[in-house]
Protein backbone atom coordinates (compact mmCIF):
# COMPACT_ATOMS: atom_id res chain seq x y z
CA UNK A 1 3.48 -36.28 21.94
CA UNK A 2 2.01 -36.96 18.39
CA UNK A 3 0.65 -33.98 16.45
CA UNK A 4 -2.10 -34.13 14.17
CA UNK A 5 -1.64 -32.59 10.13
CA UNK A 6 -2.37 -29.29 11.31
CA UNK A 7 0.74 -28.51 12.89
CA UNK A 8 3.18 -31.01 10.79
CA UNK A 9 6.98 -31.06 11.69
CA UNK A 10 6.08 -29.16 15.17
CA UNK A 11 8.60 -32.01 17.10
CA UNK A 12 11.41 -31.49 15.08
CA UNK A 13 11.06 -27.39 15.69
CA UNK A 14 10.71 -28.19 19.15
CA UNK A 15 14.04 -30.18 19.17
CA UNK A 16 15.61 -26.73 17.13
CA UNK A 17 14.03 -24.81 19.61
CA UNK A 18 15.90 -26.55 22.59
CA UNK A 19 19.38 -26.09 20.98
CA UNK A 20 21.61 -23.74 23.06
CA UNK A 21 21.31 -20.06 21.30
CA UNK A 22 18.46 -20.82 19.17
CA UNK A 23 15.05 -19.22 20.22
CA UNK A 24 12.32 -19.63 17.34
CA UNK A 25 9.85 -19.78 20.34
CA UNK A 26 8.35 -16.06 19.40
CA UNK A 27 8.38 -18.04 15.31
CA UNK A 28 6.80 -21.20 16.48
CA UNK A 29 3.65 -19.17 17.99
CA UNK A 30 2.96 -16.97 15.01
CA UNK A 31 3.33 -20.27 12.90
CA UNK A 32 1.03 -22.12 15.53
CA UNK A 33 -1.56 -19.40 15.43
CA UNK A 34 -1.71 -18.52 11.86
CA UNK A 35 -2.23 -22.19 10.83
CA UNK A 36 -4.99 -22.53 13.09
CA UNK A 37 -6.54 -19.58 12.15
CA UNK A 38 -6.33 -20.33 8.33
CA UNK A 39 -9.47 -23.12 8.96
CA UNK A 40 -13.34 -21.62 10.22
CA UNK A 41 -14.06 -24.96 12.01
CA UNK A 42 -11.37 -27.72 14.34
CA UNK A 43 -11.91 -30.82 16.12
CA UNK A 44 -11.70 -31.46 19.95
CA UNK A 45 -8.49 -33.04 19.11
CA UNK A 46 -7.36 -30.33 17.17
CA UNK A 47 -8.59 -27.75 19.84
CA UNK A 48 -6.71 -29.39 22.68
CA UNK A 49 -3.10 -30.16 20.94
CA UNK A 50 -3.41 -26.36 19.83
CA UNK A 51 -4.20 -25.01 23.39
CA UNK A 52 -1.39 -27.46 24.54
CA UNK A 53 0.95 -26.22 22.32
CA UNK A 54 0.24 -22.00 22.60
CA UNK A 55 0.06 -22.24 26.47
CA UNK A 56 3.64 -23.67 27.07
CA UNK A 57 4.94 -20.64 24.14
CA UNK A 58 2.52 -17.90 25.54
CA UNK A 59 4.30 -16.96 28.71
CA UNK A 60 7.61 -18.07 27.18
CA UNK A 61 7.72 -15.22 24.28
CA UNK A 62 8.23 -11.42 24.35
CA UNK A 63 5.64 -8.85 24.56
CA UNK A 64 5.43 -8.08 20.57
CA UNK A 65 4.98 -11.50 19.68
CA UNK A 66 2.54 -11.97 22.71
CA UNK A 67 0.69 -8.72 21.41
CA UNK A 68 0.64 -10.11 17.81
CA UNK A 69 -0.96 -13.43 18.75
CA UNK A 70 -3.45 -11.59 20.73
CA UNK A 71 -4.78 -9.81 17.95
CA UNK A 72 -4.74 -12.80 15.77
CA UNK A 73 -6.73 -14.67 18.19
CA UNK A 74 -9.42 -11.75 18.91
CA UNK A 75 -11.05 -11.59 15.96
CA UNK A 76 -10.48 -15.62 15.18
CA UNK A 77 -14.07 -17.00 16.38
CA UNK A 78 -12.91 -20.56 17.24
CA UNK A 79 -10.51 -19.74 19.59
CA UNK A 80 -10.03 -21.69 23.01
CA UNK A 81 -11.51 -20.37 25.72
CA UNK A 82 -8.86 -21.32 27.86
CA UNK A 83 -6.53 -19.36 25.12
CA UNK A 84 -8.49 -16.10 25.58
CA UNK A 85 -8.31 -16.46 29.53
CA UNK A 86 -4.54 -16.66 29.44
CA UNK A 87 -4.48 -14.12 26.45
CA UNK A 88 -6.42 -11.46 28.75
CA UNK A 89 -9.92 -11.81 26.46
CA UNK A 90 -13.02 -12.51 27.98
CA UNK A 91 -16.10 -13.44 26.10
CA UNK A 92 -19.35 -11.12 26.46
CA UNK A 93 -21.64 -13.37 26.35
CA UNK A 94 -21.69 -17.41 27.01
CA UNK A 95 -22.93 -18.10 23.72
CA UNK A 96 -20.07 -15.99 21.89
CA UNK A 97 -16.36 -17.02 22.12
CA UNK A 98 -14.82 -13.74 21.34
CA UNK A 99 -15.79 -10.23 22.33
CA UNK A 100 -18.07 -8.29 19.99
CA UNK A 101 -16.70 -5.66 18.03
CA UNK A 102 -17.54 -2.12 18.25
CA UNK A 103 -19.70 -1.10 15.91
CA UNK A 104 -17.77 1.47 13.61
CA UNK A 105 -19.11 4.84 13.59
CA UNK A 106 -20.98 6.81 10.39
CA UNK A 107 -20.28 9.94 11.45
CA UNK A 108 -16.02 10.61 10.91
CA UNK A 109 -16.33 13.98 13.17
CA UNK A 110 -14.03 13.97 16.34
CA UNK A 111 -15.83 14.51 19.33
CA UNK A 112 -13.30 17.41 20.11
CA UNK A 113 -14.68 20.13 17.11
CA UNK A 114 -11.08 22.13 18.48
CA UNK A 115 -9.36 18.63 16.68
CA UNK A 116 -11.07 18.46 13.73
CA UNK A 117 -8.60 19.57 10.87
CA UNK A 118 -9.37 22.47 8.50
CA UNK A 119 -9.95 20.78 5.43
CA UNK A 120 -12.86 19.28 6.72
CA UNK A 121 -14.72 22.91 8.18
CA UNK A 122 -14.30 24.29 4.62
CA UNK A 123 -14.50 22.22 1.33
CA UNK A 124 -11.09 22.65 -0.58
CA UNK A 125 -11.99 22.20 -4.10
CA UNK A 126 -10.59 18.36 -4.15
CA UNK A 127 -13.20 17.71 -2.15
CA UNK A 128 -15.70 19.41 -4.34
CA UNK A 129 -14.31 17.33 -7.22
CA UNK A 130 -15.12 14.17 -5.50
CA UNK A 131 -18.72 14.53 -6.05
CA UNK A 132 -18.19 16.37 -9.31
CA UNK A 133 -18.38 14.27 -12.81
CA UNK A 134 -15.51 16.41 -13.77
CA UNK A 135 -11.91 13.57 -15.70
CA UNK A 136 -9.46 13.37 -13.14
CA UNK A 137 -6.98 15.26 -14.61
CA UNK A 138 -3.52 14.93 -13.22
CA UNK A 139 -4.12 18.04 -11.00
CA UNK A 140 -7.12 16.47 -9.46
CA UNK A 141 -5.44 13.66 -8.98
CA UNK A 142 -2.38 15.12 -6.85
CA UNK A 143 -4.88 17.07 -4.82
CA UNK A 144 -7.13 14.06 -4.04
CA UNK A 145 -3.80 11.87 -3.16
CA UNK A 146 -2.67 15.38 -0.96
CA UNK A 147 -5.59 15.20 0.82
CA UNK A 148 -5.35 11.84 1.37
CA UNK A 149 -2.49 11.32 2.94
CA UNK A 150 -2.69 14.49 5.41
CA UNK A 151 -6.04 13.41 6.35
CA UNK A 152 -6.91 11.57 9.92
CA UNK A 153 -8.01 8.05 10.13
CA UNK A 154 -11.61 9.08 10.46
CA UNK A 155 -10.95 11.28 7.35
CA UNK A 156 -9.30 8.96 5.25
CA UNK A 157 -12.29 6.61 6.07
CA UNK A 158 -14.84 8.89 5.09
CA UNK A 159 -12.62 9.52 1.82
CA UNK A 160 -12.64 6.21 1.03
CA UNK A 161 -16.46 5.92 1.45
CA UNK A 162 -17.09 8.61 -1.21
CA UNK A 163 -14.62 7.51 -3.62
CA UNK A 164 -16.84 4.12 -4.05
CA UNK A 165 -19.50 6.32 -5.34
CA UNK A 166 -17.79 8.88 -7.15
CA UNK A 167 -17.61 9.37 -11.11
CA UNK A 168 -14.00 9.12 -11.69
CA UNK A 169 -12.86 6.83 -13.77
CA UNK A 170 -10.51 3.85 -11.62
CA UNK A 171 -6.98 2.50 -12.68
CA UNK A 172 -8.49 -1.42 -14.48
CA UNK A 173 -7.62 -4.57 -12.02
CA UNK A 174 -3.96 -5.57 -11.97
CA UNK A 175 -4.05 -9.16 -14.38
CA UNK A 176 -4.88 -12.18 -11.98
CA UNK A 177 -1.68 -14.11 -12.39
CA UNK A 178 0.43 -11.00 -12.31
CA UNK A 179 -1.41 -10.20 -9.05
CA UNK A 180 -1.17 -13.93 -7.51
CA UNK A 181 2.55 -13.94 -7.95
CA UNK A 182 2.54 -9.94 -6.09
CA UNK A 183 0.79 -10.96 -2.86
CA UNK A 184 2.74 -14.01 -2.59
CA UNK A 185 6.44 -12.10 -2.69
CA UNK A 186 4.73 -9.36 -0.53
CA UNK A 187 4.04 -12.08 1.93
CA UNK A 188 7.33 -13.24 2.16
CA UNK A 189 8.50 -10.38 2.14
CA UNK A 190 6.94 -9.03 5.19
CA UNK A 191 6.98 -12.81 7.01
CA UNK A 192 11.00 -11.68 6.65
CA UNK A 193 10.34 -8.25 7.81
CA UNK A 194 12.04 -6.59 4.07
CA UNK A 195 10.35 -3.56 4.04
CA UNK A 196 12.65 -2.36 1.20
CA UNK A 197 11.84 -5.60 -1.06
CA UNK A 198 7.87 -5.72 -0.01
CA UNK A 199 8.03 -1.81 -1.62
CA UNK A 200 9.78 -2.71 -3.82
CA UNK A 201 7.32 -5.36 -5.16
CA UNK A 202 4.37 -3.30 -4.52
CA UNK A 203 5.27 -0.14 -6.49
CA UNK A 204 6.47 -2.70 -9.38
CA UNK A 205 3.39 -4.93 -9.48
CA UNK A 206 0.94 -1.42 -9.29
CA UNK A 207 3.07 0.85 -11.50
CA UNK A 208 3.78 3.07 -8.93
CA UNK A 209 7.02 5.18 -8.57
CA UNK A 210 9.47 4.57 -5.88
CA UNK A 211 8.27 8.04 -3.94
CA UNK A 212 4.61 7.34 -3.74
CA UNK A 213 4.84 3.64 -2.83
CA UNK A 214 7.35 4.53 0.30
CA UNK A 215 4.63 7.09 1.34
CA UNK A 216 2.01 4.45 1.25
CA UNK A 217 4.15 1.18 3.19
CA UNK A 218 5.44 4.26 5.28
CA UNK A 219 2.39 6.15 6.18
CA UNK A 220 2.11 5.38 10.34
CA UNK A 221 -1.98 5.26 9.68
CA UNK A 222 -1.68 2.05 7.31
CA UNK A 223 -4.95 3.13 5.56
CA UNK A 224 -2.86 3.30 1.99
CA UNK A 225 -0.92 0.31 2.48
CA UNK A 226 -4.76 -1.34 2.91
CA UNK A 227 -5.78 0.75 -0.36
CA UNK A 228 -2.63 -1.11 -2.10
CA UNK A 229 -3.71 -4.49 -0.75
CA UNK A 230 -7.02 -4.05 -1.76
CA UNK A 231 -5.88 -2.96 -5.42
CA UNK A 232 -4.20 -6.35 -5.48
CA UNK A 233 -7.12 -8.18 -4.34
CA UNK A 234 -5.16 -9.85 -1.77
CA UNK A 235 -7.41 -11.98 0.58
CA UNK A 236 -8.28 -10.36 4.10
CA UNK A 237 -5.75 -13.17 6.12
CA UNK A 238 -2.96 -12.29 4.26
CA UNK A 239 -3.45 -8.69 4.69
CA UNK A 240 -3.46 -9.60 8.80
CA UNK A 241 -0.44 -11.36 8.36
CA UNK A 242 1.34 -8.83 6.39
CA UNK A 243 0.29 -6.13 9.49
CA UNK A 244 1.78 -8.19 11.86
CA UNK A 245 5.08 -9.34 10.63
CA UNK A 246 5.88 -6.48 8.29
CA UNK A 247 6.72 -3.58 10.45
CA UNK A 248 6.69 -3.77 14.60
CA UNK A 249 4.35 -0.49 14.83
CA UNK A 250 1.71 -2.27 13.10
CA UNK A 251 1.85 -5.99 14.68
CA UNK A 252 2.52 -4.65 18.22
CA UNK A 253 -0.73 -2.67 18.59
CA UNK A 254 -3.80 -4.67 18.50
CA UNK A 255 -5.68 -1.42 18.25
CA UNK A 256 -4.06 -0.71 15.20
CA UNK A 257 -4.51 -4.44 13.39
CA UNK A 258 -7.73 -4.54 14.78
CA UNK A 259 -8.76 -1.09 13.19
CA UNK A 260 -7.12 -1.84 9.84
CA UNK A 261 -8.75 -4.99 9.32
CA UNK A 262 -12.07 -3.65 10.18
CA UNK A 263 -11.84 -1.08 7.82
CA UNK A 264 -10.28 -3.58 4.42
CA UNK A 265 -12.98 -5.82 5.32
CA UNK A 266 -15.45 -2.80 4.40
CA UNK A 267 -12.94 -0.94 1.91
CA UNK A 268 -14.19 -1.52 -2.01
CA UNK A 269 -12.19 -2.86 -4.85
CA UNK A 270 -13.47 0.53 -6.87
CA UNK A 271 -12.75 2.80 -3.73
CA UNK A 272 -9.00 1.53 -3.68
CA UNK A 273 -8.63 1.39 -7.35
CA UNK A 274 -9.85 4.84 -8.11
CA UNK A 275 -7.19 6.09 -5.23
CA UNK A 276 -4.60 3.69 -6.84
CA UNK A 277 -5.96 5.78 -10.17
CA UNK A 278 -4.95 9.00 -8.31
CA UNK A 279 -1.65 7.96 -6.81
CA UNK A 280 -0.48 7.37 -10.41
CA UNK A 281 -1.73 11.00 -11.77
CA UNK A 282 -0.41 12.66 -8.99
CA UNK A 283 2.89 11.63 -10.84
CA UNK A 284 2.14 13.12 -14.08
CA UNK A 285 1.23 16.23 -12.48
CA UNK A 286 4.37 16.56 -10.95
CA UNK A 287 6.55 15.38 -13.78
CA UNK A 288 4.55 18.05 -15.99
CA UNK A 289 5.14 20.72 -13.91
CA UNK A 290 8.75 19.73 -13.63
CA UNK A 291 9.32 19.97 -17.39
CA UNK A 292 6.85 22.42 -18.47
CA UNK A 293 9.58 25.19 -19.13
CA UNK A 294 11.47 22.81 -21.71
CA UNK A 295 8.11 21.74 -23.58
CA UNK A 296 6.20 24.66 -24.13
CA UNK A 297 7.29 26.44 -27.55
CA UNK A 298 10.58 27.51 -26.06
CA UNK A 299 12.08 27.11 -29.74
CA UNK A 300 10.20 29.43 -30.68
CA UNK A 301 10.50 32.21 -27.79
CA UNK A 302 14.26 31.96 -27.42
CA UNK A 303 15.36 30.99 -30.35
CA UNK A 304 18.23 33.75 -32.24
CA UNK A 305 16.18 34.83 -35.03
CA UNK A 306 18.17 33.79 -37.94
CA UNK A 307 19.42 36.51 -40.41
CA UNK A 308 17.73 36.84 -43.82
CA UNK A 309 19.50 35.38 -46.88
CA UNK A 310 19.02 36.16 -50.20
CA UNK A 311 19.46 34.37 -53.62
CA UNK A 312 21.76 35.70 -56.00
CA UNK A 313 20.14 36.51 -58.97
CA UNK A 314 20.97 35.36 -62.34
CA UNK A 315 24.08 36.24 -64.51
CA UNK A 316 24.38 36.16 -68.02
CA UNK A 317 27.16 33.93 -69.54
CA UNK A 318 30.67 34.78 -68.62
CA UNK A 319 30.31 38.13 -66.70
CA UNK A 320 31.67 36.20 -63.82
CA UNK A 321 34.03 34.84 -65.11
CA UNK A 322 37.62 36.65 -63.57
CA UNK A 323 40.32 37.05 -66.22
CA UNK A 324 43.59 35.24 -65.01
CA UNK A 325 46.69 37.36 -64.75
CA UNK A 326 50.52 36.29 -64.61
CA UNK A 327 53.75 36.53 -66.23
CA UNK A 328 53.08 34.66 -69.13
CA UNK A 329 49.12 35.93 -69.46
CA UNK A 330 50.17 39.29 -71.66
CA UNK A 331 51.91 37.68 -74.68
CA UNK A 332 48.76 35.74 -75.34
């Protein structure tokens, strides 16, 4: 069969694919998918080699990678039709390919009011701040980022909302180039599945401490790893990409991609950049509070007070001089 540019070298991964021990079948269909994904519009010729190509992998590959393609594929509005039937989508309607999304909701209440978590039925005073014109000060900041992080989904949504709006000051944009050679290692890093390196990278290329930037690639939710994205400016595909192949929670669950692509698609440059701005005083705070003791005038509270010394007055000429005695010192 001859393949057109869009898949080039598929033939000779077929061949590698065939070769006793080797299986890059669950490979070749995230490859497949994400190059066809990468263009808005195909040919017929296009369309049929790809839905030639998926159907023989999609029954052939495990139920992660079958799970990852699937959310790939739902939000992708030129996909097959006969790919969503054997994919388990359906179109709603006969002029729409792909099912409509849910609309996201404005309120961020849970229907359960016995769920909802306490920060939210009383205003801490981070939250206060937030619509405040008060400097983040490194306090603020740790109590914003504490919030934060042991907030919901819905929470951390609503957070994110009023942070777009909000006086304080954001961290400036990471420098283009510096940023273009970030998202490009934190691709490959997560098309390799290095969690350690793709942290690595991020907390380097947004000045953030090791601590903080394992909380964020860490964090089950995903909403900071989008904030870090977002600080980066990294394009909305390569965010997908880096939920599916970076950690097997996130690409699994199509809930879960679907949700946190939804919500970086709305999420501001300033809302992620004042949060980024908050991550990094949270820091301060704690290293100030760390060495407070040794900074504050403790020379002067616990020093020994030194005794007083005083100058020896004047002499006249000679009167201290000491007369030398010996054997020989009377007969002179």
């Amino acid at each position: 069969m001859t393949t057109s540019p869009l898949f080039p070298g598929f033939d000779g991964l077929m061949t590698l694919s065939r070769r006793e021990g080797v299986d890059i079948r669950p490979t070749l269909l995230r490859v497949l998918t994400d190059l066809y994904v990468q263009a808005s519009m195909h040919s017929e010729d296009e369309a049929r080699q790809f839905v030639e190509l998926t159907s023989r992998l999609i029954d052939q590959v495990d139920d992660a990678t079958r799970a990852a393609v699937r959310a790939r594929l739902a939000v992708y509005p030129g996909t097959p039709i006969q790919v969503l039937k054997q994919l388990g989508l359906k179109p709603s309607h006969p002029d729409r390919r792909v099912p409509l999304a849910q609309q996201i909701p404005a309120s961020s209440i849970p229907a359960d009011p016995a769920a909802a978590p306490q920060e939210l039925k009383a205003p801490s005073d981070a939250q206060l701040r937030l619509a405040s014109n008060l400097t983040m000060q490194p306090t603020d900041a740790a109590e914003i980022s504490g919030l934060f992080f042991g907030a919901g989904s819905s929470e951390r949504a609503l957070i994110l909302h009023n942070l777009a709006d909000t006086p304080l000051k954001a961290s400036p944009r990471i420098p283009a180039p510096r940023a273009a050679r970030a998202i490009e290692t934190l691709e490959m890093a997560a098309f390799a599945a290095d969690v350690e390196n793709f942290t690595l990278e991020l907390g380097e290329s947004l000045i953030l401490p090791w601590k903080i930037s394992t909380q964020v690639v860490n964090d089950p939710g995903g909403e900071p790893l989008a904030c870090a994205a977002k600080s980066l400016g990294m394009p909305s595909p390569v965010f997908q990409r880096v939920l599916l192949f970076l950690k097997p929670e996130f690409g699994t669950s199509v809930h879960t991609v679907y949700r946190l692509s939804r919500l970086y698609d709305i999420l501001s440059e300033r809302s992620a950049l004042v949060m980024l701005a908050a991550w990094r005083g949270s820091t301060m705070a704690v290293t100030r509070a760390k060495y407070h003791p040794s900074l504050y005038d403790d020379e002067r509270h616990h020093a020994r007070p030194a005794a007083a010394q005083t100058r020896p007055s004047a002499q006249p000429p000679g009167t201290g001089v000491v007369p030398r005695t010996g054997s020989q010192g009377s007969g002179r």
